[in-house]
PDB file of N, CA and C in Angstrom:
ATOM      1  N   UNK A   1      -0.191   5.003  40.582  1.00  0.00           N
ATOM      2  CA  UNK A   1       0.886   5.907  40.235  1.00  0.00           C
ATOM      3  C   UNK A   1       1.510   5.464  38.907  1.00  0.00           C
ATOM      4  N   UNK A   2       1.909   6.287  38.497  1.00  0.00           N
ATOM      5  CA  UNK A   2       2.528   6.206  36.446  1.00  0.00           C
ATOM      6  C   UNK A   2       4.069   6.119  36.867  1.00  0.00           C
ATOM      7  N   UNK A   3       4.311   4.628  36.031  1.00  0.00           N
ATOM      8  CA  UNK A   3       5.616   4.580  35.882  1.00  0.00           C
ATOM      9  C   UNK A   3       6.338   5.491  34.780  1.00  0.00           C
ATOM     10  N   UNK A   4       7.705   6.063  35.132  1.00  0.00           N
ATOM     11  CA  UNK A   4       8.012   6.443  34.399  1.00  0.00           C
ATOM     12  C   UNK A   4       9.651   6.721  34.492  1.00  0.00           C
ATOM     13  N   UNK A   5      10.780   6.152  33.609  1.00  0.00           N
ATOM     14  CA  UNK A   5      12.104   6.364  33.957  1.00  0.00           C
ATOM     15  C   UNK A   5      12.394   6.471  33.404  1.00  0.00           C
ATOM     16  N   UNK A   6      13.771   7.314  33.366  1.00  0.00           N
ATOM     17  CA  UNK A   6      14.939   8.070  31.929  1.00  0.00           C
ATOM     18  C   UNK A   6      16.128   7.812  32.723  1.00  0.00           C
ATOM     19  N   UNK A   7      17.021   7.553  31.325  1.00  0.00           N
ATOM     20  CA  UNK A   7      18.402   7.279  31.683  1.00  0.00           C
ATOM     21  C   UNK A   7      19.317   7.943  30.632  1.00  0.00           C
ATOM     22  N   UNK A   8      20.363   8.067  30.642  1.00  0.00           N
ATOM     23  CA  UNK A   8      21.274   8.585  29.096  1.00  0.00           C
ATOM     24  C   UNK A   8      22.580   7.767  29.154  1.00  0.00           C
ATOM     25  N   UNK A   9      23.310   7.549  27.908  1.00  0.00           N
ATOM     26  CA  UNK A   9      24.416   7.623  27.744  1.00  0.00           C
ATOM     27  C   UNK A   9      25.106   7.843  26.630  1.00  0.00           C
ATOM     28  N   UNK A  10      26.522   7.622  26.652  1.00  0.00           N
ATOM     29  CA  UNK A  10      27.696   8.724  26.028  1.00  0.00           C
ATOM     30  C   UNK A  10      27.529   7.280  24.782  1.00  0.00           C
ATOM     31  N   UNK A  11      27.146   7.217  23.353  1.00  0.00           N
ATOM     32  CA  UNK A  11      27.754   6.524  22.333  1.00  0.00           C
ATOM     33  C   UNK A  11      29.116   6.856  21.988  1.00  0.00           C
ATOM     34  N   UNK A  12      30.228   7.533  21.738  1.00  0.00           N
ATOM     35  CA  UNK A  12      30.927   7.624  21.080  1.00  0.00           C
ATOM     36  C   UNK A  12      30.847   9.567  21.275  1.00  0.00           C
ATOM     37  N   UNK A  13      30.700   9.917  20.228  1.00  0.00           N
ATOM     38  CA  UNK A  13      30.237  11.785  20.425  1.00  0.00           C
ATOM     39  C   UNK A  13      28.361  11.673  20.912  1.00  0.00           C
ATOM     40  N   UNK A  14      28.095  10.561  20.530  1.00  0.00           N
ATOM     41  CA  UNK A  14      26.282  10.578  20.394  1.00  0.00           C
ATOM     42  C   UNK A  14      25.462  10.582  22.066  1.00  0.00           C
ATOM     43  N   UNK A  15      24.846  11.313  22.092  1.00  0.00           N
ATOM     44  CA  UNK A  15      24.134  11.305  23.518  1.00  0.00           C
ATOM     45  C   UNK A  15      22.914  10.770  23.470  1.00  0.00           C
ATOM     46  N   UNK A  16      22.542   9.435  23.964  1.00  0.00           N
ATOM     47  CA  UNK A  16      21.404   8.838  24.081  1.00  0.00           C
ATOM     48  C   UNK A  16      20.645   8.907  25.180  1.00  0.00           C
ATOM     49  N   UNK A  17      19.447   9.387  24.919  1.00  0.00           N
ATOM     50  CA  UNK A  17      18.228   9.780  26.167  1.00  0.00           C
ATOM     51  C   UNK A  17      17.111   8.877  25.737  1.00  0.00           C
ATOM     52  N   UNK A  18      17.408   7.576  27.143  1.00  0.00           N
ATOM     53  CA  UNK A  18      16.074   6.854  26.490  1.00  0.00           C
ATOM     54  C   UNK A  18      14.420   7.154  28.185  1.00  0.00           C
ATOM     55  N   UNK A  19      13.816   6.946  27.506  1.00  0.00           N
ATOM     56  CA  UNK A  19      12.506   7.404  28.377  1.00  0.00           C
ATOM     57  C   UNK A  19      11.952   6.076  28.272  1.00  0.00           C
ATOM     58  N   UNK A  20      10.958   5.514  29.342  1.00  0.00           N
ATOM     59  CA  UNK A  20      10.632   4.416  29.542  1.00  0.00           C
ATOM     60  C   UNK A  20       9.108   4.839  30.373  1.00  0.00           C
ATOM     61  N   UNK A  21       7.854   4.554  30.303  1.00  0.00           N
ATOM     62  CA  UNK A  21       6.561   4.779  30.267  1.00  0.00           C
ATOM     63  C   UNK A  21       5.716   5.830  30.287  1.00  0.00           C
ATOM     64  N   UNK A  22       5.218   6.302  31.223  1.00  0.00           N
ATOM     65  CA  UNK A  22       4.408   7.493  30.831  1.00  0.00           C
ATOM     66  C   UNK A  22       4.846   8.910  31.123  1.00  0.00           C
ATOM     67  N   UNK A  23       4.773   9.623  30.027  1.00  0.00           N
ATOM     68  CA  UNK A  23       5.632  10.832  29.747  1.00  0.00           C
ATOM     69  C   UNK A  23       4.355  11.754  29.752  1.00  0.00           C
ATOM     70  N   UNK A  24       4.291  12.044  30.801  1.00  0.00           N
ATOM     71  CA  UNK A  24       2.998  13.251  31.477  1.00  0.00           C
ATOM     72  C   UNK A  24       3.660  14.382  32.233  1.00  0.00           C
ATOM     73  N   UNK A  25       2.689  14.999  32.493  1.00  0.00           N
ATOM     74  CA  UNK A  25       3.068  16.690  33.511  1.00  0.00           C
ATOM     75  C   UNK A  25       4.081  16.460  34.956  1.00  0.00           C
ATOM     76  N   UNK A  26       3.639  15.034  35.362  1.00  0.00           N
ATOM     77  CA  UNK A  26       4.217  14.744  36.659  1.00  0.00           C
ATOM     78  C   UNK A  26       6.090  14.354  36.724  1.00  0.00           C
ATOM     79  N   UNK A  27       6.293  13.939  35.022  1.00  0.00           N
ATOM     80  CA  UNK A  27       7.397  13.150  34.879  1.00  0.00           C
ATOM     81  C   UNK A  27       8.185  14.324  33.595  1.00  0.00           C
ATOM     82  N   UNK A  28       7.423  14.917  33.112  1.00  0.00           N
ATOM     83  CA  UNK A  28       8.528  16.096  32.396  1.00  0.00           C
ATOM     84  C   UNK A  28       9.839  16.382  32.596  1.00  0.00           C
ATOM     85  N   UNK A  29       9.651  16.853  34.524  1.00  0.00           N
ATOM     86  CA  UNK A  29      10.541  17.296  34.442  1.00  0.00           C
ATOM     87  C   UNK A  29      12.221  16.201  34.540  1.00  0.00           C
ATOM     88  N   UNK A  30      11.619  15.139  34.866  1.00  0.00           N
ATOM     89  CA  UNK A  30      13.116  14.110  34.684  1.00  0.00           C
ATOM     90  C   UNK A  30      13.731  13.699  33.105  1.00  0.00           C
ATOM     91  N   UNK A  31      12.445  13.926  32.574  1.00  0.00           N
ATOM     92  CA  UNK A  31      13.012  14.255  31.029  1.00  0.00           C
ATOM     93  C   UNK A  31      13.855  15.360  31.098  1.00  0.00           C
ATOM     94  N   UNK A  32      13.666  16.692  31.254  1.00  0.00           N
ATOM     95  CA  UNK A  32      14.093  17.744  30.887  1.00  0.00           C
ATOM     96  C   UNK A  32      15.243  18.039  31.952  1.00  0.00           C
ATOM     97  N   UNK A  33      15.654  17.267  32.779  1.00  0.00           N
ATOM     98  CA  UNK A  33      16.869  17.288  33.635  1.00  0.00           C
ATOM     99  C   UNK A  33      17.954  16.276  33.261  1.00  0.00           C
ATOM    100  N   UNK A  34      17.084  15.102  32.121  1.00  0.00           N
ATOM    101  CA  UNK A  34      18.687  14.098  31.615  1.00  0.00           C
ATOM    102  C   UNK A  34      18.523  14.604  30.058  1.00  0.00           C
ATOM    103  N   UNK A  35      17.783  15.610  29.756  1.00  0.00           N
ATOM    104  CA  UNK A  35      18.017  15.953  28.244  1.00  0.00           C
ATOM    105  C   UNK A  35      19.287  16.809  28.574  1.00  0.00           C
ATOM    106  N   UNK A  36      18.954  18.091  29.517  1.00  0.00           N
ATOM    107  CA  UNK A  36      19.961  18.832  30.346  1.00  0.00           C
ATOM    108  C   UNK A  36      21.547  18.628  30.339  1.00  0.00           C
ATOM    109  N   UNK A  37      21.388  17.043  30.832  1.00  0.00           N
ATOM    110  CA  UNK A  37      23.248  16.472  30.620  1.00  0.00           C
ATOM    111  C   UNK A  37      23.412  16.274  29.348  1.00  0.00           C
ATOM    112  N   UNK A  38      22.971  16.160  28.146  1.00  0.00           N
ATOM    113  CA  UNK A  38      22.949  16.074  26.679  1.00  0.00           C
ATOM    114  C   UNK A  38      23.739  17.257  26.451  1.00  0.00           C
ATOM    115  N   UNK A  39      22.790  18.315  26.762  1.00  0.00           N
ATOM    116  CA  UNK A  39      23.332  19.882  26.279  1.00  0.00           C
ATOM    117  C   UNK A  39      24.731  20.190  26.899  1.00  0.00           C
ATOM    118  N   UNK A  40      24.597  19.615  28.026  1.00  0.00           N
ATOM    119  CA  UNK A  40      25.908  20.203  28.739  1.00  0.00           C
ATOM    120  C   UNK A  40      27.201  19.204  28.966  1.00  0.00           C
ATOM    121  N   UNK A  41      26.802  18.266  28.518  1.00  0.00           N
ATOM    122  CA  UNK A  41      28.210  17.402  27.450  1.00  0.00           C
ATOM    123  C   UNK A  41      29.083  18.007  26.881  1.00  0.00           C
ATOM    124  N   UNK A  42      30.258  17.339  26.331  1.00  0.00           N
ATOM    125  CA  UNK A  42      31.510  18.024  25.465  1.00  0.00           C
ATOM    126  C   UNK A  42      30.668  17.843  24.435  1.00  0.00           C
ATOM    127  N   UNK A  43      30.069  19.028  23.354  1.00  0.00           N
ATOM    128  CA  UNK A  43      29.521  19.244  22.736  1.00  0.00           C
ATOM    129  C   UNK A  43      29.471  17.447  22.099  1.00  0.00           C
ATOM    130  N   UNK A  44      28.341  17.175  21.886  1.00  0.00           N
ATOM    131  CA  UNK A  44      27.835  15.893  21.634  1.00  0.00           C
ATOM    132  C   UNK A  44      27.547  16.122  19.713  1.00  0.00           C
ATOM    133  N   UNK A  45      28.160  15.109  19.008  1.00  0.00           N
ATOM    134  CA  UNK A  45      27.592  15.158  17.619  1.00  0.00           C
ATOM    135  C   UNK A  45      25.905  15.196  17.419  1.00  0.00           C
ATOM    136  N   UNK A  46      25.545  14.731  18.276  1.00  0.00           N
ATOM    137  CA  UNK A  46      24.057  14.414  17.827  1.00  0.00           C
ATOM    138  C   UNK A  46      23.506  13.891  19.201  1.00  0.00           C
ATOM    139  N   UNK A  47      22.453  13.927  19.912  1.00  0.00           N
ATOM    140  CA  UNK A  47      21.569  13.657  21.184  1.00  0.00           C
ATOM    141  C   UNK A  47      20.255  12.916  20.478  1.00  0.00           C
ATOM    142  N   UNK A  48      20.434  11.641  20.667  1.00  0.00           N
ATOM    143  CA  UNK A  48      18.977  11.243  20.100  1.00  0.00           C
ATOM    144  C   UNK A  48      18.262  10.741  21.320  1.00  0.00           C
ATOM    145  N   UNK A  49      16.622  10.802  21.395  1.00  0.00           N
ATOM    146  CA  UNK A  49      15.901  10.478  22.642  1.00  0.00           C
ATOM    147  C   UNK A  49      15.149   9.544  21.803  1.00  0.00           C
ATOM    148  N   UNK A  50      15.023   8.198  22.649  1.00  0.00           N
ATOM    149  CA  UNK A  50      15.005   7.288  22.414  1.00  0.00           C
ATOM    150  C   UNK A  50      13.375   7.310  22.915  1.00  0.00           C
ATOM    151  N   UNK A  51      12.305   7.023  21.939  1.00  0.00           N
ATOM    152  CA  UNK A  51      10.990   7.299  23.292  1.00  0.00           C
ATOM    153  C   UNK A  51      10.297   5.751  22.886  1.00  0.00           C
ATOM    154  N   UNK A  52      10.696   4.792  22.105  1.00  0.00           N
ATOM    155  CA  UNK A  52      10.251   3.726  21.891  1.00  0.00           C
ATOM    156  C   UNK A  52       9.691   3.253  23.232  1.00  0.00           C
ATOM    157  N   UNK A  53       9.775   3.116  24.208  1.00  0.00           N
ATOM    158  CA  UNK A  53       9.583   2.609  25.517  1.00  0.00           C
ATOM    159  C   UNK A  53       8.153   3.089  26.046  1.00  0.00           C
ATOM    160  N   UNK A  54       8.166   4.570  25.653  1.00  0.00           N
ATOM    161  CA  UNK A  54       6.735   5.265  25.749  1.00  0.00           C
ATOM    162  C   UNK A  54       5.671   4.438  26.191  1.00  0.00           C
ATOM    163  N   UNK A  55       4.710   4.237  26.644  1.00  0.00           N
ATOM    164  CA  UNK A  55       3.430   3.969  26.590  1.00  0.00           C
ATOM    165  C   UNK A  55       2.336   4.950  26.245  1.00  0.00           C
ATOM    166  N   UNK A  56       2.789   6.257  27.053  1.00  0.00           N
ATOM    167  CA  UNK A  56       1.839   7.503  27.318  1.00  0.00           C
ATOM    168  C   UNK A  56       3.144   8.892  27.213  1.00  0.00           C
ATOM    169  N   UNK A  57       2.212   9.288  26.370  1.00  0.00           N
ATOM    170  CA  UNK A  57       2.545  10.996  25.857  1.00  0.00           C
ATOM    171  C   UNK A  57       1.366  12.205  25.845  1.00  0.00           C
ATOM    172  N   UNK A  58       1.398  12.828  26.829  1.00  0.00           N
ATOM    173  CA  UNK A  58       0.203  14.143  26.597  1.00  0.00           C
ATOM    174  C   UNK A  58       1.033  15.051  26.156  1.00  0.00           C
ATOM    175  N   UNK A  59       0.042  16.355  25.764  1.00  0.00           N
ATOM    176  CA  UNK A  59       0.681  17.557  25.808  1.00  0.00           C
ATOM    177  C   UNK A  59       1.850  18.018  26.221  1.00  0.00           C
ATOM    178  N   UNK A  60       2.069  18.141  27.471  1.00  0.00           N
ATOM    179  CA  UNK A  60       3.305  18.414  28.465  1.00  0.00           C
ATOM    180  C   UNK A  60       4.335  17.594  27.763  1.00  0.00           C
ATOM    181  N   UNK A  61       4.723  16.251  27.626  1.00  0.00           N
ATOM    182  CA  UNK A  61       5.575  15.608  27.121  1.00  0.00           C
ATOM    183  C   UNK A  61       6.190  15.927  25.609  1.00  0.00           C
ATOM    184  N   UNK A  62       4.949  16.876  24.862  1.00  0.00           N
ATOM    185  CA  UNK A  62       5.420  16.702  23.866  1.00  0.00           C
ATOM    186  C   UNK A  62       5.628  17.982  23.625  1.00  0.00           C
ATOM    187  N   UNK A  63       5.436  19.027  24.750  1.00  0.00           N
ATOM    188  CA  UNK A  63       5.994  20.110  24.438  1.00  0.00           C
ATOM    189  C   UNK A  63       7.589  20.284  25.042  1.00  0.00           C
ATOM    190  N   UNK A  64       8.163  19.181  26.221  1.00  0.00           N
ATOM    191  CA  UNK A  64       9.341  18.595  26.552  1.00  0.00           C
ATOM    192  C   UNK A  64      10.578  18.923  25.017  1.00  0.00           C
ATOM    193  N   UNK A  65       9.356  17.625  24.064  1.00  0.00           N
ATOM    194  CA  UNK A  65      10.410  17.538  23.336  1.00  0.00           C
ATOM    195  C   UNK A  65      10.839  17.954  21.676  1.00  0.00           C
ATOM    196  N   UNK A  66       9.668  19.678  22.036  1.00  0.00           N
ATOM    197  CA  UNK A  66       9.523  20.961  21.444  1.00  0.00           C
ATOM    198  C   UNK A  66      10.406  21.321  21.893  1.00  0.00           C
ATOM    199  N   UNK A  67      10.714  21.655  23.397  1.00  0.00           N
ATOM    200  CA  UNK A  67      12.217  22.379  23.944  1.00  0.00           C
ATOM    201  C   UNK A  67      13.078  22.133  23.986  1.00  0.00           C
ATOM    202  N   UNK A  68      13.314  20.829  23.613  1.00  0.00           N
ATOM    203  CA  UNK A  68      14.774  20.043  22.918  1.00  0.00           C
ATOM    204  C   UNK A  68      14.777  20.214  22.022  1.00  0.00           C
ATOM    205  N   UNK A  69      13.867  20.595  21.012  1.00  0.00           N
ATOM    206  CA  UNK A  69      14.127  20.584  19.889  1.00  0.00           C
ATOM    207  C   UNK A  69      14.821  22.219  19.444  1.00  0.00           C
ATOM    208  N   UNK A  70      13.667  23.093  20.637  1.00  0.00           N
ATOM    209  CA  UNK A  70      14.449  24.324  19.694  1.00  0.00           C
ATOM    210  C   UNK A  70      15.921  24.656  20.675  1.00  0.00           C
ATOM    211  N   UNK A  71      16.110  23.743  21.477  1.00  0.00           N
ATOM    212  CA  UNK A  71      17.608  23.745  22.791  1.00  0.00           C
ATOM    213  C   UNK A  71      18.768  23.258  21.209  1.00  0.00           C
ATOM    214  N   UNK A  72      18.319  22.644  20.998  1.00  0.00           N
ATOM    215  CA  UNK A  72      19.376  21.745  20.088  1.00  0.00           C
ATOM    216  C   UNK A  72      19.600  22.559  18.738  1.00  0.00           C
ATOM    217  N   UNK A  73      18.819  22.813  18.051  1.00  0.00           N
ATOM    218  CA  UNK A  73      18.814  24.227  17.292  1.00  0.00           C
ATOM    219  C   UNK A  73      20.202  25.340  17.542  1.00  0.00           C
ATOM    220  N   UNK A  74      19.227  25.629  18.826  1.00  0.00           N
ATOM    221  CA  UNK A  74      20.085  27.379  19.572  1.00  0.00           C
ATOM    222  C   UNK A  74      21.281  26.311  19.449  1.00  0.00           C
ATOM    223  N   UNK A  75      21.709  25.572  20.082  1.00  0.00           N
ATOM    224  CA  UNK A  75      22.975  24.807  20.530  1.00  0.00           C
ATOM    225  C   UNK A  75      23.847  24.630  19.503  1.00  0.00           C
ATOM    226  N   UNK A  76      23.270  24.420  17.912  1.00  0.00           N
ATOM    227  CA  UNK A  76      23.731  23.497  16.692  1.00  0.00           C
ATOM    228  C   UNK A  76      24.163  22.069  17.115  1.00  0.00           C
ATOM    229  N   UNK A  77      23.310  21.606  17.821  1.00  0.00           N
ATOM    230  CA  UNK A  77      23.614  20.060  17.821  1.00  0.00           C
ATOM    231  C   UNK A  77      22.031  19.348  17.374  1.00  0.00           C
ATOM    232  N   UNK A  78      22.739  18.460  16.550  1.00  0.00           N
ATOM    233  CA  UNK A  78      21.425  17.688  16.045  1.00  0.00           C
ATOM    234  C   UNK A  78      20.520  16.803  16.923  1.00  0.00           C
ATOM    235  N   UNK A  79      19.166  17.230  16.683  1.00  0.00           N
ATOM    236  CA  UNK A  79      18.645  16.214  17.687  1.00  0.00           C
ATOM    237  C   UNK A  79      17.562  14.940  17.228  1.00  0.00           C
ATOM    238  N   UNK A  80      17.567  13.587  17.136  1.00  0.00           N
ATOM    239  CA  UNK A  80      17.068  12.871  16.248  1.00  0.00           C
ATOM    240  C   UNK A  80      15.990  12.388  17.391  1.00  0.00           C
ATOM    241  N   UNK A  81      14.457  11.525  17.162  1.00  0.00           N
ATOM    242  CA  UNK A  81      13.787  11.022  17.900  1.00  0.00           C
ATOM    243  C   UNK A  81      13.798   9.600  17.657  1.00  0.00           C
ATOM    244  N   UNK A  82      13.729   8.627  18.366  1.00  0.00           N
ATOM    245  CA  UNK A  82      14.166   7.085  17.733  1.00  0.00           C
ATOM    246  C   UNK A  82      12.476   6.239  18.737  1.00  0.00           C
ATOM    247  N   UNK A  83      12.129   5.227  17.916  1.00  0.00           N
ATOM    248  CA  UNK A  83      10.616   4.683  18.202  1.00  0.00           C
ATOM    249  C   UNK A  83       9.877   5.314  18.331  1.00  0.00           C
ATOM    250  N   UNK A  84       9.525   6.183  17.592  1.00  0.00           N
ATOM    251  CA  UNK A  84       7.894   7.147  17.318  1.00  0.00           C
ATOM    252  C   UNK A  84       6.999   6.402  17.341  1.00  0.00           C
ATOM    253  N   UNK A  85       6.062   6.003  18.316  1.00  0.00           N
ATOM    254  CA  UNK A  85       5.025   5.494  17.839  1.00  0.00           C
ATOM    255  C   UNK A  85       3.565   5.533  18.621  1.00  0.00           C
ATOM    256  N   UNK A  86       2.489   5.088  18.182  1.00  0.00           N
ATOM    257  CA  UNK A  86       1.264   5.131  18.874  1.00  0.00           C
ATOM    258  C   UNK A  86       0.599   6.892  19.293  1.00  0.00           C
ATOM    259  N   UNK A  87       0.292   7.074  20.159  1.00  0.00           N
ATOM    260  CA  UNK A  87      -0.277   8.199  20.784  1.00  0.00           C
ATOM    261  C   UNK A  87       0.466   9.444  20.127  1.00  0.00           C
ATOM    262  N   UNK A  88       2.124   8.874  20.555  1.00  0.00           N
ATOM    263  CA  UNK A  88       3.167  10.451  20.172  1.00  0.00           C
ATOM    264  C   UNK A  88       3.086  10.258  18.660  1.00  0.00           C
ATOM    265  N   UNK A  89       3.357   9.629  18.016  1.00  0.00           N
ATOM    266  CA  UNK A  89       3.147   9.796  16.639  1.00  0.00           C
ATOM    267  C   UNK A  89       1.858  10.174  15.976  1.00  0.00           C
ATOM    268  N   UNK A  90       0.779  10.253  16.462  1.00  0.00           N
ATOM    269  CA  UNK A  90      -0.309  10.339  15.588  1.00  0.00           C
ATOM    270  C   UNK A  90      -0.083  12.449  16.266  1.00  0.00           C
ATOM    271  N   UNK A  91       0.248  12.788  17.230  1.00  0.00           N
ATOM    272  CA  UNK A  91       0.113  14.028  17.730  1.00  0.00           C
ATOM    273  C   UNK A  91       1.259  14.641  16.747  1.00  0.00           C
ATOM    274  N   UNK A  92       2.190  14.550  16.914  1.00  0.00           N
ATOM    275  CA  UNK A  92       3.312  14.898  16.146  1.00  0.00           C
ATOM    276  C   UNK A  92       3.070  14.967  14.350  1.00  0.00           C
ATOM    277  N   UNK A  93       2.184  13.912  13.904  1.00  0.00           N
ATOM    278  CA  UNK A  93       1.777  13.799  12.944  1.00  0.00           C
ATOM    279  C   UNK A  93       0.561  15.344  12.263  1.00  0.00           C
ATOM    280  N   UNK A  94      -0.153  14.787  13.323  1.00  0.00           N
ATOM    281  CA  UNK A  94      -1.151  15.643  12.687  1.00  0.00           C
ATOM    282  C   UNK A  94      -0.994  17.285  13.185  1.00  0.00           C
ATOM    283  N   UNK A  95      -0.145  17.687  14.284  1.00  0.00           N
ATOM    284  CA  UNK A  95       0.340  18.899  14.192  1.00  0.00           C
ATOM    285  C   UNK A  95       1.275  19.418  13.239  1.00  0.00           C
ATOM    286  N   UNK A  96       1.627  18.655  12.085  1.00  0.00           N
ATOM    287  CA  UNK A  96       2.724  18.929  11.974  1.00  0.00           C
ATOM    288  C   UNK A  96       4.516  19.178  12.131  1.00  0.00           C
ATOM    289  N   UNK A  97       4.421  18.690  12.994  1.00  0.00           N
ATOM    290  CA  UNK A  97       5.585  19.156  13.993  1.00  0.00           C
ATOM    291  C   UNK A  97       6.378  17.320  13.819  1.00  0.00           C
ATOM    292  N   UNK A  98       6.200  16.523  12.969  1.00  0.00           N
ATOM    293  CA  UNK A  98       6.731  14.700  12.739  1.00  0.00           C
ATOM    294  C   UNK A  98       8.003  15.551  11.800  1.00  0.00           C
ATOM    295  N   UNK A  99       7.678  16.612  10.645  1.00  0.00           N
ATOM    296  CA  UNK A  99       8.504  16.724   9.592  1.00  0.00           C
ATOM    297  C   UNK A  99      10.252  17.711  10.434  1.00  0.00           C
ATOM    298  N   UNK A 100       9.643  18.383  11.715  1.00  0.00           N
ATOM    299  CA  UNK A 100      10.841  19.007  12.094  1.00  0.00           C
ATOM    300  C   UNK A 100      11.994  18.455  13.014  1.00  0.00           C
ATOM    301  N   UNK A 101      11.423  16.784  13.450  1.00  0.00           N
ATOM    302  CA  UNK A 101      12.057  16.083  14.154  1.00  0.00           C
ATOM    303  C   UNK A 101      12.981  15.080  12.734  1.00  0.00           C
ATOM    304  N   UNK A 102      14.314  15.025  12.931  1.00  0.00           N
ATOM    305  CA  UNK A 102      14.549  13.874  12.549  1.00  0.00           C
ATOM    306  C   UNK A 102      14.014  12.392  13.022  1.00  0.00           C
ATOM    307  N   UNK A 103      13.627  11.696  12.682  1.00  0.00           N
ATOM    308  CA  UNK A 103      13.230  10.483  12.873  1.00  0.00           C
ATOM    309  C   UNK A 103      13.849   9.612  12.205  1.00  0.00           C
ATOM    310  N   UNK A 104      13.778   8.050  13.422  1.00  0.00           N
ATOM    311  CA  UNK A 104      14.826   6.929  12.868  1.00  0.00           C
ATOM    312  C   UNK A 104      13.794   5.666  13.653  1.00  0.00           C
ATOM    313  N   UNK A 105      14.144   4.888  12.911  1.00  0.00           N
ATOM    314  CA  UNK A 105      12.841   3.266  14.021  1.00  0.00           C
ATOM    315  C   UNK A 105      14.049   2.999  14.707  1.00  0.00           C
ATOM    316  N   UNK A 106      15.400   3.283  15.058  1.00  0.00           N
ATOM    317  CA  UNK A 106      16.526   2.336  16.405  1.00  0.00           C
ATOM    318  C   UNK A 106      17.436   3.121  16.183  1.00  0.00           C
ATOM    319  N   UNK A 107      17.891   3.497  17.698  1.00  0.00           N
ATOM    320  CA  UNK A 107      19.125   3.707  17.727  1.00  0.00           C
ATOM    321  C   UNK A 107      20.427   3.292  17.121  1.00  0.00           C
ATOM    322  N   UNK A 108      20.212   2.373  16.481  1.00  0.00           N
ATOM    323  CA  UNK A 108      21.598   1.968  15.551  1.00  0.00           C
ATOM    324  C   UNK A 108      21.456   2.456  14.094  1.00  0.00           C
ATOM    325  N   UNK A 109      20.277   3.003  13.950  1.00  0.00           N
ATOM    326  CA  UNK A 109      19.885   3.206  12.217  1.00  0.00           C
ATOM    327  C   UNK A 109      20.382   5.251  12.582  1.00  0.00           C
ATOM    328  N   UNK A 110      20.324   5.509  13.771  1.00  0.00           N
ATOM    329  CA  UNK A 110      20.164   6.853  14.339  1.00  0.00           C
ATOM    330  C   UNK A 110      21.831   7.132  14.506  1.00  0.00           C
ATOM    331  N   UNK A 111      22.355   6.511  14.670  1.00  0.00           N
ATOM    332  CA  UNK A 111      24.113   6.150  14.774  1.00  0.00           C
ATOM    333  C   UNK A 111      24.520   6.276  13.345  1.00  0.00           C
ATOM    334  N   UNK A 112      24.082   5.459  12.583  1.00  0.00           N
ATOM    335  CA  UNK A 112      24.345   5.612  11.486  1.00  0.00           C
ATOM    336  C   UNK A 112      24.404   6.801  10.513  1.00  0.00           C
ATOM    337  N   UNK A 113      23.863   7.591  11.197  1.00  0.00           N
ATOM    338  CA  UNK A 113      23.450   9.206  10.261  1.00  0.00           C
ATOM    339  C   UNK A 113      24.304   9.790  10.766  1.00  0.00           C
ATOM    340  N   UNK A 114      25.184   9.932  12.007  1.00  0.00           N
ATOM    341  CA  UNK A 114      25.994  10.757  12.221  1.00  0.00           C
ATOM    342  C   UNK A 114      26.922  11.466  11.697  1.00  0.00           C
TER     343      UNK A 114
END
């Protein structure tokens, strides 16, 4: 069985969603239920998801955080991605789709842009 856990919390206005191993079809939806408390916060300056922790990203996961992306849009709240790397980055990369995410290597460099 694939580990996989999400947690969030309140920075200041900033809503942090961090994800922790494999981000597949089975585990989407606990992503998309603590991105959920992001949106429905006292409007949050900025929601960054933290996916450094990642191990595993398919499809499903990364269309997750396609629907945060265009949630945050509709919403006008900014949404940043923090530890891009391995599997999700080379997908994100070569679809195109790396240039519409803000990106940051840590949550404190991601704080900083606020």
């Amino acid at each position: 069985m694939a580990f996989f856990t999400v947690s969030s919390s309140l920075l200041g206005t900033v809503f942090v969603v961090r994800a922790l191993g494999e981000l597949d079809y089975q585990h989407s939806p606990a992503l998309r239920a603590e991105m959920d408390k992001a949106w429905a916060a006292e409007t949050p300056s900025m929601v960054v998801a933290d996916v450094a922790g990642l191990t595993f990203c398919d499809s499903t996961g990364v269309a997750e955080l396609i629907l945060a992306l265009r949630r945050s849009r509709a919403l006008g709240i900014r949404l940043a991605l923090v530890g891009v790397h391995g599997t999700l980055e080379r997908i994100l990369t070569i679809t195109g789709l790396r240039a519409s995410f803000e990106v940051f290597t840590s949550v404190e460099e991601a704080l900083q842009k606020t």
